[in-house]
N, C-alpha and C. Protein backbone atom coordinates (compact mmCIF):
# COMPACT_ATOMS: atom_id res chain seq x y z
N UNK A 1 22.75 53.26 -53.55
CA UNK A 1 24.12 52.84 -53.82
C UNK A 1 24.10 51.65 -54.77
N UNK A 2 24.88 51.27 -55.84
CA UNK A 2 25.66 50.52 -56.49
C UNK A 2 25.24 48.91 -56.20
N UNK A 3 25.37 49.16 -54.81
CA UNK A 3 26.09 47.66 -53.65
C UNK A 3 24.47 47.11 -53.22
N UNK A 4 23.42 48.12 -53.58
CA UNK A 4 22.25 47.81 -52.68
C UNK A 4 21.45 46.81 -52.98
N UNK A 5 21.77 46.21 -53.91
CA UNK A 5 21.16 44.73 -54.65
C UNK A 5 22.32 43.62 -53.90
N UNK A 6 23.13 44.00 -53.35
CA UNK A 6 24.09 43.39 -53.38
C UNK A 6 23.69 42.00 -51.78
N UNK A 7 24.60 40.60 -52.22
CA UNK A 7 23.84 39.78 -50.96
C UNK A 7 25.26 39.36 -50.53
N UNK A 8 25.62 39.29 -49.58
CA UNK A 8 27.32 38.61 -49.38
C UNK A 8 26.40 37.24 -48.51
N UNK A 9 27.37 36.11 -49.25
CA UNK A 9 26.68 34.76 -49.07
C UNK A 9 27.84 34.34 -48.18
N UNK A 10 27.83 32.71 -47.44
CA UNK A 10 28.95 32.01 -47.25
C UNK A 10 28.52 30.91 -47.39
N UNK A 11 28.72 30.68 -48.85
CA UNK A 11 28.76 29.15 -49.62
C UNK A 11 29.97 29.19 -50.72
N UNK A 12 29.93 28.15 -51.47
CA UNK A 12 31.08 27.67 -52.04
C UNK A 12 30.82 27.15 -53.51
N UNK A 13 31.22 27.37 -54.27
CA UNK A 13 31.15 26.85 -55.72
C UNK A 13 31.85 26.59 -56.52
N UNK A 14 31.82 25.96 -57.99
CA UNK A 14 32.82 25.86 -58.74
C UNK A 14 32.43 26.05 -60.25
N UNK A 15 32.89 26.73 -61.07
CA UNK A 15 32.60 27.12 -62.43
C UNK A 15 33.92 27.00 -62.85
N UNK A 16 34.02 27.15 -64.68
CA UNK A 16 35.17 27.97 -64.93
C UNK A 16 35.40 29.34 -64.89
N UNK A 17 36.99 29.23 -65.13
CA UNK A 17 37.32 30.52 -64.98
C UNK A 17 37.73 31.30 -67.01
N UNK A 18 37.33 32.04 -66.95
CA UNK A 18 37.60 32.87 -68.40
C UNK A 18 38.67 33.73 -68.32
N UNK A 19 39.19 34.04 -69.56
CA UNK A 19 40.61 35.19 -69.31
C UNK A 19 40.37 36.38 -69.03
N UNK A 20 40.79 37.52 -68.39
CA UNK A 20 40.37 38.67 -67.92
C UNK A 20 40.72 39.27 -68.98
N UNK A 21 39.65 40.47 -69.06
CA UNK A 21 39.70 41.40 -70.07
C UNK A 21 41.00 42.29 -70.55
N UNK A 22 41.29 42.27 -71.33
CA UNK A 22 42.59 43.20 -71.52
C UNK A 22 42.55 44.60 -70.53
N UNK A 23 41.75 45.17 -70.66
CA UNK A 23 41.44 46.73 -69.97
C UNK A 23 41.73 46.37 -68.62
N UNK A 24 40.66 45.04 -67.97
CA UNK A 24 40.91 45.22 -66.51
C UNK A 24 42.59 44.49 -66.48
N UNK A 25 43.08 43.62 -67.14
CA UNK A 25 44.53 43.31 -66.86
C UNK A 25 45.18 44.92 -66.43
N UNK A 26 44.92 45.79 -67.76
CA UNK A 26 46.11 46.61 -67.72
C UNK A 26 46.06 47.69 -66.27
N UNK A 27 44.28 47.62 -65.40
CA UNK A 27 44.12 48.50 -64.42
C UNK A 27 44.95 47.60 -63.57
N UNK A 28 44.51 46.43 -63.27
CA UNK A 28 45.29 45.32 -61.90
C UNK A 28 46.51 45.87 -62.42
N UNK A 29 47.15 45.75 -63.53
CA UNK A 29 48.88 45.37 -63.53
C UNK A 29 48.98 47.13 -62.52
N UNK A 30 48.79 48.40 -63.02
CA UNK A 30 49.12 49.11 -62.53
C UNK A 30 48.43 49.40 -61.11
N UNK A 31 48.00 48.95 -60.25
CA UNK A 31 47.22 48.78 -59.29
C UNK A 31 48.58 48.50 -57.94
N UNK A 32 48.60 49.71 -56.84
CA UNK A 32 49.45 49.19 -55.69
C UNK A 32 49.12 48.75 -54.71
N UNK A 33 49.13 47.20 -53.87
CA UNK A 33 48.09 47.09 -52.92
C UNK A 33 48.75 47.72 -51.69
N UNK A 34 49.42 48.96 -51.72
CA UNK A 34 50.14 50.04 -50.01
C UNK A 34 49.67 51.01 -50.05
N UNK A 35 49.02 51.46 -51.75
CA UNK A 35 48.51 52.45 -51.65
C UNK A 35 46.86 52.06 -52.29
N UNK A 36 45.83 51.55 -51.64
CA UNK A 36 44.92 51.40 -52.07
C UNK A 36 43.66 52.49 -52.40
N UNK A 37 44.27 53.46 -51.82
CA UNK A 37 42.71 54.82 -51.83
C UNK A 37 43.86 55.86 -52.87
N UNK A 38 44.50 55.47 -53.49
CA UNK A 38 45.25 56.10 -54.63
C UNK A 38 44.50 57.01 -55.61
N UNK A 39 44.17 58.40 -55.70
CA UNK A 39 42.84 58.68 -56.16
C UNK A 39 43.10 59.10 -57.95
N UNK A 40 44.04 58.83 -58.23
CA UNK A 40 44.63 59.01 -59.37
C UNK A 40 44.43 57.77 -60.19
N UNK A 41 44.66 56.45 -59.64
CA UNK A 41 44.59 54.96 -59.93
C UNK A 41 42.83 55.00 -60.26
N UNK A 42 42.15 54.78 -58.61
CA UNK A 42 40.74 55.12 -58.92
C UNK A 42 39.71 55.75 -59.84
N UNK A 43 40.56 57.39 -60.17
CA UNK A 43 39.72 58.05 -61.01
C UNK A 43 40.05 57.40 -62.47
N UNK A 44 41.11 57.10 -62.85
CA UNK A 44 41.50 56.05 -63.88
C UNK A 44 40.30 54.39 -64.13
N UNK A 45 40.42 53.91 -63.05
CA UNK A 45 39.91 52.65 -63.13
C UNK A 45 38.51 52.76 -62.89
N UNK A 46 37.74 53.84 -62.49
CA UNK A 46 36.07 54.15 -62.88
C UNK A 46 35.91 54.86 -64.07
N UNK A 47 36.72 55.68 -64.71
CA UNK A 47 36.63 55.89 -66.27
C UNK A 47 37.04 54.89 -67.40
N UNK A 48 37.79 54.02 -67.26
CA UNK A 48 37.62 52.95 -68.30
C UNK A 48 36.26 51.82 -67.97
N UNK A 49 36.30 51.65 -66.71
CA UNK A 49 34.86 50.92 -66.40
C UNK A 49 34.39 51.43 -66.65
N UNK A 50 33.51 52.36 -66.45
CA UNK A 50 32.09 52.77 -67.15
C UNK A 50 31.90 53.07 -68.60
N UNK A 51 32.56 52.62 -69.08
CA UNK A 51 32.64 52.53 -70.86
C UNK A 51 32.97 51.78 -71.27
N UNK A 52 33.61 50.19 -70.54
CA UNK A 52 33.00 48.89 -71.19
C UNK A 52 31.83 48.63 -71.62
N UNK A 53 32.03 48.30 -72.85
CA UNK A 53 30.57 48.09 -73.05
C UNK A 53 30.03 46.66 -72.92
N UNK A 54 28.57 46.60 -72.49
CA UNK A 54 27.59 45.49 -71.96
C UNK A 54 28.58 44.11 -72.65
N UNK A 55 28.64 43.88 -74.18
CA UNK A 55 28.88 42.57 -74.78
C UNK A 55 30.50 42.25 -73.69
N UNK A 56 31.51 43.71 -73.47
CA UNK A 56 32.48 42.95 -73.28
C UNK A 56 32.87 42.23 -71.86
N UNK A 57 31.51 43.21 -71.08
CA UNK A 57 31.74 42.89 -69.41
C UNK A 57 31.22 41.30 -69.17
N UNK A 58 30.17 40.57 -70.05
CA UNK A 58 29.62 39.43 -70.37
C UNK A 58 29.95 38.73 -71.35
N UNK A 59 31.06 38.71 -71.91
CA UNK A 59 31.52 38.31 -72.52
C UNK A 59 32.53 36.86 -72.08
N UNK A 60 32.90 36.14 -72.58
CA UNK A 60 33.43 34.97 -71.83
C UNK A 60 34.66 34.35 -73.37
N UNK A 61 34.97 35.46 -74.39
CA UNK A 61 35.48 34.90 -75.47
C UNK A 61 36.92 36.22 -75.27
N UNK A 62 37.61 36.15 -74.32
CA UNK A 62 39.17 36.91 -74.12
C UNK A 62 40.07 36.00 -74.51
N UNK A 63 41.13 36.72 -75.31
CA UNK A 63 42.50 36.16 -75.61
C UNK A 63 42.84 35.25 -74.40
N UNK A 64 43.53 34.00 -74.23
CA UNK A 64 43.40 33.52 -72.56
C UNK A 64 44.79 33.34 -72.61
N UNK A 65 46.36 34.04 -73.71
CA UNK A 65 47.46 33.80 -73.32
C UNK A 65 47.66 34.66 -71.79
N UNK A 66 48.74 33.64 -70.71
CA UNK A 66 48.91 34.31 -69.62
C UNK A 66 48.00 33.70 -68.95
N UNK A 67 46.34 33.46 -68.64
CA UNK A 67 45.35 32.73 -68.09
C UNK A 67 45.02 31.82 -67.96
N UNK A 68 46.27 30.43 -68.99
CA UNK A 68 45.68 29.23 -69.43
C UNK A 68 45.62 28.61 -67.56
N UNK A 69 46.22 28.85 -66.59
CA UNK A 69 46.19 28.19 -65.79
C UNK A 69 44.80 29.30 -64.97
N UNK A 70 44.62 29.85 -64.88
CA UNK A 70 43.27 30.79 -64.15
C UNK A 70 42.69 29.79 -63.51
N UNK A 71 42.45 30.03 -62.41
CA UNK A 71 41.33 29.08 -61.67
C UNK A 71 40.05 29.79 -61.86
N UNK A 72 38.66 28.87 -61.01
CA UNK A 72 37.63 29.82 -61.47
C UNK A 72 37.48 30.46 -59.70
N UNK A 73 38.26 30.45 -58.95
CA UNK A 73 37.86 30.97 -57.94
C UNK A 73 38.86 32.57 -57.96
N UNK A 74 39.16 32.85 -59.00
CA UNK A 74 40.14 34.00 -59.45
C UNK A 74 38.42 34.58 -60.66
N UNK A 75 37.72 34.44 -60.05
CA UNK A 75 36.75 35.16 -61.51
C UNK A 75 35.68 35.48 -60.66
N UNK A 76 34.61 36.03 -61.97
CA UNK A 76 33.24 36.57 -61.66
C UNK A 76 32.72 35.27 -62.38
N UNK A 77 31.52 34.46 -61.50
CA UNK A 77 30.93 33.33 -62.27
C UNK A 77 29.32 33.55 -62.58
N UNK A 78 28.49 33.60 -63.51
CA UNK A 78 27.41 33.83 -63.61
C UNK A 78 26.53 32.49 -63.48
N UNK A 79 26.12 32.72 -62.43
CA UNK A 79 25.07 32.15 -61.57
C UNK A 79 23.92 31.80 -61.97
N UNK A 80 23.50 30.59 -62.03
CA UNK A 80 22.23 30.07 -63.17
C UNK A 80 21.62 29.29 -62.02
N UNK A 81 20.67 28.79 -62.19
CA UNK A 81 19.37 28.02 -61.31
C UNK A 81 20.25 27.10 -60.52
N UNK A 82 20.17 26.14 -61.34
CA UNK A 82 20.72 24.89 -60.65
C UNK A 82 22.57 25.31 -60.19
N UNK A 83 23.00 26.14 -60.23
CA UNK A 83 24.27 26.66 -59.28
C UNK A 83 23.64 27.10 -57.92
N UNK A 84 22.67 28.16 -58.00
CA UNK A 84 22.13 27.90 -57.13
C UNK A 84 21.62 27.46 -56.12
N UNK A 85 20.79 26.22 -56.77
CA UNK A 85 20.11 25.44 -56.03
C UNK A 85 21.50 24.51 -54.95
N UNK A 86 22.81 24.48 -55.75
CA UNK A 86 23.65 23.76 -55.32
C UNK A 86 24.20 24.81 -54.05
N UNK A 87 24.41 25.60 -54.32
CA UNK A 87 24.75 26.75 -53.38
C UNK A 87 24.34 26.75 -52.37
N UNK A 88 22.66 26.74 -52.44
CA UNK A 88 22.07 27.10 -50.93
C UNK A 88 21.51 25.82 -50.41
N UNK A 89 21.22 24.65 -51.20
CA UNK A 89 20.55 23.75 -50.53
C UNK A 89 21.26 22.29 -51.12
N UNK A 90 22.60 22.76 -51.31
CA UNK A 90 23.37 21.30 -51.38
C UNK A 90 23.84 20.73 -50.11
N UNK A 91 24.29 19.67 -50.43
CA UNK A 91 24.75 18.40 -49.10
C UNK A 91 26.01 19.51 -48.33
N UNK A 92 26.79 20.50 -49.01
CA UNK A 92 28.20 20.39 -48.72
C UNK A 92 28.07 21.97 -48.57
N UNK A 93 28.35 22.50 -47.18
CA UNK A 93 28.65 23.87 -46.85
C UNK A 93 29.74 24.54 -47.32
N UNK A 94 29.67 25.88 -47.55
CA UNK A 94 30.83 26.65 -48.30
C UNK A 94 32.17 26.96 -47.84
N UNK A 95 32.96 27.13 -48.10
CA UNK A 95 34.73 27.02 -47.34
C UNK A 95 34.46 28.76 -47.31
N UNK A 96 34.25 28.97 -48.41
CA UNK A 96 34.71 30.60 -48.99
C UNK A 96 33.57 31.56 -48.58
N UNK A 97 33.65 33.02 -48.07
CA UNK A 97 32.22 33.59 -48.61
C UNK A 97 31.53 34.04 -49.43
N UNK A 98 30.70 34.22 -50.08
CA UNK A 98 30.44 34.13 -51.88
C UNK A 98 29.64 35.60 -51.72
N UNK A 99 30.08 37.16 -52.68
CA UNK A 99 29.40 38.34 -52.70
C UNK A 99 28.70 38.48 -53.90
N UNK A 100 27.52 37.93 -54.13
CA UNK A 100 26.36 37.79 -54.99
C UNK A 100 26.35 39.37 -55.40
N UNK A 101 25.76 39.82 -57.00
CA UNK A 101 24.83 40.87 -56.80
C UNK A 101 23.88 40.38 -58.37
N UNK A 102 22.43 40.85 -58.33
CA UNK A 102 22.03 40.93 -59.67
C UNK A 102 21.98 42.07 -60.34
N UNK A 103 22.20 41.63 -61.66
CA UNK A 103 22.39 42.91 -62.80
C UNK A 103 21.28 42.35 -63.82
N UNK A 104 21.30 43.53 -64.25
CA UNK A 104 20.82 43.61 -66.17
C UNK A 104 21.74 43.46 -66.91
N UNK A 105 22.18 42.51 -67.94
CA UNK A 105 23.13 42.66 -68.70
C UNK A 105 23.16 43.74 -69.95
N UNK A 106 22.23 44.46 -70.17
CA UNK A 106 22.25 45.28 -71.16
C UNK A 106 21.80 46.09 -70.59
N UNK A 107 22.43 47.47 -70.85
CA UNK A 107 21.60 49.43 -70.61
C UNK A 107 20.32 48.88 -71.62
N UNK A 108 19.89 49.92 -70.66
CA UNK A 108 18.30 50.81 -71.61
C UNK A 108 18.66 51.58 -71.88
N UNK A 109 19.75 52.97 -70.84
CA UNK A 109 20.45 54.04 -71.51
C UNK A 109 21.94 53.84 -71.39
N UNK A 110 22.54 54.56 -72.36
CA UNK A 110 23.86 54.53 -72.16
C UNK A 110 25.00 54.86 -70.86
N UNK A 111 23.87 55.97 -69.98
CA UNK A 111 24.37 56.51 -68.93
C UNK A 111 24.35 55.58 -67.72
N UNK A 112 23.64 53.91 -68.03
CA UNK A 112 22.84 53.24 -66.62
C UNK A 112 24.21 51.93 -67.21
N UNK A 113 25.33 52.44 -66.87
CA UNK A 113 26.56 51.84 -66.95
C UNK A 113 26.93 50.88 -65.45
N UNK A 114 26.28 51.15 -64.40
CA UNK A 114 26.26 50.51 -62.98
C UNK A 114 26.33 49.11 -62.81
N UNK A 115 25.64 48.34 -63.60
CA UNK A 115 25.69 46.89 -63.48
C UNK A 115 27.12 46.44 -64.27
N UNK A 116 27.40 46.79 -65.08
CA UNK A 116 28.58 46.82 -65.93
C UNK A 116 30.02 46.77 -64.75
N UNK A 117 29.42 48.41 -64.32
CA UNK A 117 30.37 48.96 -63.80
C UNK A 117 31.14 47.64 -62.60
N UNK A 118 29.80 47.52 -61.73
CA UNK A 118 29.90 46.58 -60.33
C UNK A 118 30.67 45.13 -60.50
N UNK A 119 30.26 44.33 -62.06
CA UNK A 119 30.62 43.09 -62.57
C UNK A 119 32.08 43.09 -62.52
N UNK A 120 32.49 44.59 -63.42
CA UNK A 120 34.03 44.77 -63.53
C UNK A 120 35.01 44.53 -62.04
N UNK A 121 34.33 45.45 -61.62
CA UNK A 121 35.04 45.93 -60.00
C UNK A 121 34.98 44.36 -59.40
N UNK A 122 34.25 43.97 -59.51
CA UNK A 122 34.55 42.09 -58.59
C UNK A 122 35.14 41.15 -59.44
N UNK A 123 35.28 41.56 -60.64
CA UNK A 123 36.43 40.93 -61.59
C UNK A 123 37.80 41.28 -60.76
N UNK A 124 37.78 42.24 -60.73
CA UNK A 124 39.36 43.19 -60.04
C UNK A 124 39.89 42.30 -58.62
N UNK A 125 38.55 42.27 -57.92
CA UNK A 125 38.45 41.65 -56.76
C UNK A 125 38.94 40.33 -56.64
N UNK A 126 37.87 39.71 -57.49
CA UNK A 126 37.88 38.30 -57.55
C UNK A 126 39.64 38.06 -57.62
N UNK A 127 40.45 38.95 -59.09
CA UNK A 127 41.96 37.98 -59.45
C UNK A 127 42.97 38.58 -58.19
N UNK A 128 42.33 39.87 -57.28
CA UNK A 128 43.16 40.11 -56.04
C UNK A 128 42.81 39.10 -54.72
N UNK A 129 41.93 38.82 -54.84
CA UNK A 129 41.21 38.24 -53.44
C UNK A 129 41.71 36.48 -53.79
N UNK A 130 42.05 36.36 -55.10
CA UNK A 130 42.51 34.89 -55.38
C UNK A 130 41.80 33.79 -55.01
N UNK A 131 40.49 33.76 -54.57
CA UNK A 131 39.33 32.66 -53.85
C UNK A 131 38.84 33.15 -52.61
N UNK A 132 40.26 33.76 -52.15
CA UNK A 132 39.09 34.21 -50.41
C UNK A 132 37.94 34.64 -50.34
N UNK A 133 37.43 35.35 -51.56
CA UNK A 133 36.17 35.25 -51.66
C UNK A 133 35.38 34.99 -52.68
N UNK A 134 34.57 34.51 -52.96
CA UNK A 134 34.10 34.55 -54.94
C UNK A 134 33.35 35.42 -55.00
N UNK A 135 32.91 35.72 -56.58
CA UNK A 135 32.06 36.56 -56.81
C UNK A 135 30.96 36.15 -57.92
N UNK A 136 29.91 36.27 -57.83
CA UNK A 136 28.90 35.73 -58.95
C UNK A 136 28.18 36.70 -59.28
N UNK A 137 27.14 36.89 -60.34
CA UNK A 137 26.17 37.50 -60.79
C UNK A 137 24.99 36.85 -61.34
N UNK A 138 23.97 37.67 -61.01
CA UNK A 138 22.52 36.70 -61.11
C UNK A 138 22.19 37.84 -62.49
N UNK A 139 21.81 37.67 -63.78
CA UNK A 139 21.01 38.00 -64.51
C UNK A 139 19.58 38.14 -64.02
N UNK A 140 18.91 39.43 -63.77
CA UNK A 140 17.82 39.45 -63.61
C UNK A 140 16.58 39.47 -64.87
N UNK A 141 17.24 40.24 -65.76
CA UNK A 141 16.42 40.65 -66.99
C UNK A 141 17.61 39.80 -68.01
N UNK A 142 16.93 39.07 -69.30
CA UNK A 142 17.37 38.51 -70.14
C UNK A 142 17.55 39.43 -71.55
């Protein structure tokens, strides 16, 4: 599965937040949270994900009208050493629970769209979940 790299933490952090991608805006805007297993919405919002491509899912340079106020606990934050290190072995325990996963930021093939895919989907998360939970990503391969 997708999720199997995946670590759900309960610590706390702070980054900025970047403007969400046009594509995922336009899935959230049409998105109903009464009808969530909507399979029409779904089959929609895994066919434009998996054809973002690598530069735009890592990308951190979006139009930010509409976002100027974005917090970063409304995002996906990419997770570097010393965030880390603050994460798991700082003075100050986490409020929030934090759902880690690592990716590759670039395919080898065009078809190995999964890390892409997963980044997007906790983007979605992250601006629905509004902080209750964060979401980060560890670069494994550079």
């Amino acid at each position: 599965m997708v999720f199997s790299k995946a670590i759900c933490l309960l610590f706390a952090f702070t980054n900025s937040a970047i403007a969400l991608n046009p594509l995922l805006k336009e899935i959230r805007a049409s998105f109903d949270p009464n009808d969530r297993f909507n399979d029409a919405w779904l089959n929609r919002m895994h066919s434009v994900l998996e054809k973002i491509p690598d530069s735009d899912t890592f990308s951190e340079e979006w139009d930010t009208e509409g976002d100027e106020g974005r917090l970063p606990e409304h995002d996906v934050v990419s997770m570097t050493e010393d965030m880390y290190r603050d994460l798991f072995f700082g003075t100050e325990p986490a409020k929030e629970p934090w759902f880690i996963v690592m990716v590759k930021p670039r395919r080898s093939q065009e078809h190995l769209w999964m890390c892409q895919y997963v980044v997007n989907v906790m983007r979605i998360l992250a601006d629905e979940l509004q902080g209750k939970v964060r979401f980060a990503y560890i670069v494994t391969h550079k």
